[in-house]
Protein backbone atom coordinates (compact mmCIF):
# COMPACT_ATOMS: atom_id res chain seq x y z
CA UNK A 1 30.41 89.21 129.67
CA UNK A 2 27.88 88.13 127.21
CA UNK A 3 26.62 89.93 124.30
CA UNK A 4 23.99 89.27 122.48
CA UNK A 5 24.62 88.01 118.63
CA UNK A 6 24.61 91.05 117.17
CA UNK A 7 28.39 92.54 116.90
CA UNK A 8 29.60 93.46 113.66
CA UNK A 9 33.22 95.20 112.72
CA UNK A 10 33.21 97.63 109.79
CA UNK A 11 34.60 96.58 106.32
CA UNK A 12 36.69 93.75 108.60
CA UNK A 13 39.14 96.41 110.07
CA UNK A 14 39.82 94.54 113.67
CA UNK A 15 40.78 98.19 115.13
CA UNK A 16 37.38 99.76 114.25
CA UNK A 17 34.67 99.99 117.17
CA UNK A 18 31.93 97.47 117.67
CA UNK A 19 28.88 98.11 119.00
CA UNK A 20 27.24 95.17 120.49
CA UNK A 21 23.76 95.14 122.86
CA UNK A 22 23.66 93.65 125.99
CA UNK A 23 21.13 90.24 126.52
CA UNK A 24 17.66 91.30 125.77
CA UNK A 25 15.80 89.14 128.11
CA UNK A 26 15.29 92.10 130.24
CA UNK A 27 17.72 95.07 130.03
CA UNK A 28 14.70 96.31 127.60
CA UNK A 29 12.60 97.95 130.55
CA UNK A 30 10.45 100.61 131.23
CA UNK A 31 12.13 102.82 134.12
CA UNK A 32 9.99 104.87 136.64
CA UNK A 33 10.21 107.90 134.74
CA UNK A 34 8.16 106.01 132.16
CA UNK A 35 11.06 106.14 129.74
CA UNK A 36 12.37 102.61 128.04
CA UNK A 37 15.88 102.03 128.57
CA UNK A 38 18.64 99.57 127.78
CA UNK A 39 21.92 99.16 127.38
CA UNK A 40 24.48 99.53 124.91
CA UNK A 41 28.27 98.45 124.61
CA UNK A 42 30.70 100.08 122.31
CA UNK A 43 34.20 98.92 122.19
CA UNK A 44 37.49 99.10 120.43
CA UNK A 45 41.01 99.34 120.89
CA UNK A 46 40.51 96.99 124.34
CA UNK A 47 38.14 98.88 125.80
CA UNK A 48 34.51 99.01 126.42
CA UNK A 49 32.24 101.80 127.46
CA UNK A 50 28.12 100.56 128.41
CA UNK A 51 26.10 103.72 127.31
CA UNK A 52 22.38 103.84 128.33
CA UNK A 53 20.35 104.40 126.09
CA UNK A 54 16.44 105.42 126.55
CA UNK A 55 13.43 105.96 124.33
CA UNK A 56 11.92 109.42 125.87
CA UNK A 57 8.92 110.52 124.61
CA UNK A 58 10.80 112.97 121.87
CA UNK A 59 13.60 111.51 121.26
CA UNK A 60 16.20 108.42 121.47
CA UNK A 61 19.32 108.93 123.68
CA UNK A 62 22.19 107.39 124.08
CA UNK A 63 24.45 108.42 127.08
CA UNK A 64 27.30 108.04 129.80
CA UNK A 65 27.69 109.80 133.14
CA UNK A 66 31.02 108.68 134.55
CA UNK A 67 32.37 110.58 137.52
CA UNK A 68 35.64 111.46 136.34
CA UNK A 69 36.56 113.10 133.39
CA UNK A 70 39.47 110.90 131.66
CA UNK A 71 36.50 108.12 131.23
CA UNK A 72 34.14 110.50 129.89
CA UNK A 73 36.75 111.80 127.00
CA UNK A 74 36.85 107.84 126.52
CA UNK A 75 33.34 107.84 125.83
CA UNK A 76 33.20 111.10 123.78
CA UNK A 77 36.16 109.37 121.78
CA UNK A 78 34.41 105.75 121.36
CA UNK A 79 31.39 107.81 119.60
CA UNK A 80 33.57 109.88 117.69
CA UNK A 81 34.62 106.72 116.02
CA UNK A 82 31.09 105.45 115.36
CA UNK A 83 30.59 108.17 114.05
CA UNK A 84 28.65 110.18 116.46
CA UNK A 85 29.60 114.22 116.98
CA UNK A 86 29.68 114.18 120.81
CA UNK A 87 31.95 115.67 123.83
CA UNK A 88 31.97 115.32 127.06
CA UNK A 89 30.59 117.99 129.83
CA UNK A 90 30.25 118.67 133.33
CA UNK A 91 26.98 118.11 134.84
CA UNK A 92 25.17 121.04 136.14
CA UNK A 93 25.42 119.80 139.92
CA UNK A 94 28.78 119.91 139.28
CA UNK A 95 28.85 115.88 140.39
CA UNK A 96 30.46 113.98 137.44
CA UNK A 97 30.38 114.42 133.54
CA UNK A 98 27.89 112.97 130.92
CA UNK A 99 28.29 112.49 127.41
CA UNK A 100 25.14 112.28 125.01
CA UNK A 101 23.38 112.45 121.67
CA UNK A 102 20.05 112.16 120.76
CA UNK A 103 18.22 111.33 117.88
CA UNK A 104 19.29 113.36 114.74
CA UNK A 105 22.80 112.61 115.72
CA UNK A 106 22.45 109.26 116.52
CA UNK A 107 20.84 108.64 112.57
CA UNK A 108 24.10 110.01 110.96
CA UNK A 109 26.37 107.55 112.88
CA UNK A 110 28.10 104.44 111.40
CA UNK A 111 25.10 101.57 110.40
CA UNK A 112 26.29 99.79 112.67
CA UNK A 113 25.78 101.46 115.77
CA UNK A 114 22.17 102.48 113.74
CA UNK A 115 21.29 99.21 113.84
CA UNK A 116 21.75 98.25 117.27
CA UNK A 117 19.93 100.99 118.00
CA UNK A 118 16.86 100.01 115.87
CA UNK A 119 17.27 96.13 117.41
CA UNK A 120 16.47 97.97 120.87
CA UNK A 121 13.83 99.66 119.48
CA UNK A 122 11.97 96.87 117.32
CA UNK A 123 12.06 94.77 121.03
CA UNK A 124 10.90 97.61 123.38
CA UNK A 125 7.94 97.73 120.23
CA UNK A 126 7.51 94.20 120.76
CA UNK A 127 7.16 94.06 124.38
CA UNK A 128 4.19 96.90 124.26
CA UNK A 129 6.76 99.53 125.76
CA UNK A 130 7.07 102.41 123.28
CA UNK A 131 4.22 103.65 120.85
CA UNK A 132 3.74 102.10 117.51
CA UNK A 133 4.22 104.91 115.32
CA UNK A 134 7.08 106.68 117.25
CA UNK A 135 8.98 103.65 117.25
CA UNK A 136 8.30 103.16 113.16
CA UNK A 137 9.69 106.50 112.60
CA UNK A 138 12.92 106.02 114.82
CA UNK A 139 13.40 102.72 113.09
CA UNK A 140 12.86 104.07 109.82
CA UNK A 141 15.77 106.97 110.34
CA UNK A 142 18.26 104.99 111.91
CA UNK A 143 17.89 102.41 109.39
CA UNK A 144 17.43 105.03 106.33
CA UNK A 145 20.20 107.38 108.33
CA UNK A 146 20.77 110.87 107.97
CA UNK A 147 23.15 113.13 106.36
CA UNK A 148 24.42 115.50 109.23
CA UNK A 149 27.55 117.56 109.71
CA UNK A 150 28.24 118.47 113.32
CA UNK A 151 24.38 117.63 114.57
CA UNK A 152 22.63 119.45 111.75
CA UNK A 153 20.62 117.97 108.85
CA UNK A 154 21.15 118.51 105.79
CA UNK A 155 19.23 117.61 102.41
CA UNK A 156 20.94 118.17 99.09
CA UNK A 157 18.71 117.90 95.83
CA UNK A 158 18.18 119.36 92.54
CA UNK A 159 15.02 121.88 92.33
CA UNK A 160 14.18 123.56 89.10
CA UNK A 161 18.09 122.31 87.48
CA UNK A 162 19.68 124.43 90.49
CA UNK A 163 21.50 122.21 93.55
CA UNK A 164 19.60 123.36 96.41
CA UNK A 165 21.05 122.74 99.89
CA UNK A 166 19.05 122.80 103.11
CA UNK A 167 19.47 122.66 106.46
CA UNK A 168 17.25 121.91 109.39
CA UNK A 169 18.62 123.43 113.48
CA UNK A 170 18.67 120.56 115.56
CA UNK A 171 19.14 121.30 119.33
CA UNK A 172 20.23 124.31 120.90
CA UNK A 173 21.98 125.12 117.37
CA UNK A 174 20.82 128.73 116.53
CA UNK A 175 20.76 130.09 112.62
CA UNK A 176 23.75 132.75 113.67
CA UNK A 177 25.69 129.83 114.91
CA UNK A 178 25.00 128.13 111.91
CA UNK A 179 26.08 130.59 109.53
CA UNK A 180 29.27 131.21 111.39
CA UNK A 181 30.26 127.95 111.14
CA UNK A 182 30.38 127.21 107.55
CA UNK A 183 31.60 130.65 107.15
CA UNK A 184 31.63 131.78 102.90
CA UNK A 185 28.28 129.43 101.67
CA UNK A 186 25.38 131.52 101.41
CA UNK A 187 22.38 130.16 103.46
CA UNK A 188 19.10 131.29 102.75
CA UNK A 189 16.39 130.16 105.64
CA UNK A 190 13.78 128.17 105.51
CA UNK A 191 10.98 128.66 104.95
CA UNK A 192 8.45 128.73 108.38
């Protein structure tokens, strides 16, 4: 199968995932939901898994509905390795499995699954299929990134000679959840 040039290999370690898009002479299309999507190959280790990935009007998504299982763990396992905190779960009709991430997760994953991500992107721009502006601020955080842990953003600085850590929910992440999670840190909200 072809790929398109760009397919890069981390720091030159042959076992590392690649992420590669397909031709862009048309898998960039607008589908009759009105979403743009296109495709996306990750492989490593001899295998290859083509995720979808689509530019809805909130958010970019990349994702994989296999009908068994065992495939779906492969895909979960593939993004694990980019970088990307995902797992695989049943769909609600019960028919299959899908595996997805979305945006904020997406910008914390290895550059160079970012970039191929952005390369989509900057041609669906090109071809009149996404808005200007959304599509400058999706390009500009995958290609900036983002410092997540487990699908929530974080931004570390220095306020008043104090580090000063704070968070942002992403998803269906609630603030109990949160504080659960990384258990003895005091968190201190937001403000709204």
């Amino acid at each position: 199968m072809h790929t398109d040039a760009y397919a890069a290999r981390p720091h030159g370690n042959r076992d590392a995932p690649t992420t590669s898009h397909m031709p862009l002479d048309g898998s960039v299309k607008l589908t009759d939901g009105g979403d743009v999507a296109a495709d996306l190959v990750i492989s490593g280790g001899g295998v290859a898994v083509k995720y979808n990935v689509s530019l809805s009007e909130k958010a970019v998504k990349l994702q994989f509905r296999p009908t068994d299982r065992g495939r779906g763990e492969l895909a979960a396992r593939l993004l694990k390795l980019t970088g990307v905190n995902a797992e695989v779960k049943r769909r609600g009709d019960g028919d299959g499995w899908y595996v997805r991430a979305s945006t904020v997760v997406l910008a914390a994953a290895r550059e160079e699954l970012r970039k191929a991500l952005a390369v989509i992107i900057k041609t669906a721009l090109a071809r009149g299929l996404v808005d200007a502006g959304k599509a400058e601020r999706w390009v500009e955080k995958l290609e900036g990134g983002e410092v997540a842990w487990e699908g929530k953003k974080f931004k570390v600085g220095l306020v008043r000679g104090a580090l000063e850590v704070s968070w942002l929910l992403c998803g269906a992440v609630s603030e109990a959840a949160l504080r659960k999670e990384v258990g003895g840190i005091k968190l201190v909200s937001p403000p709204r």
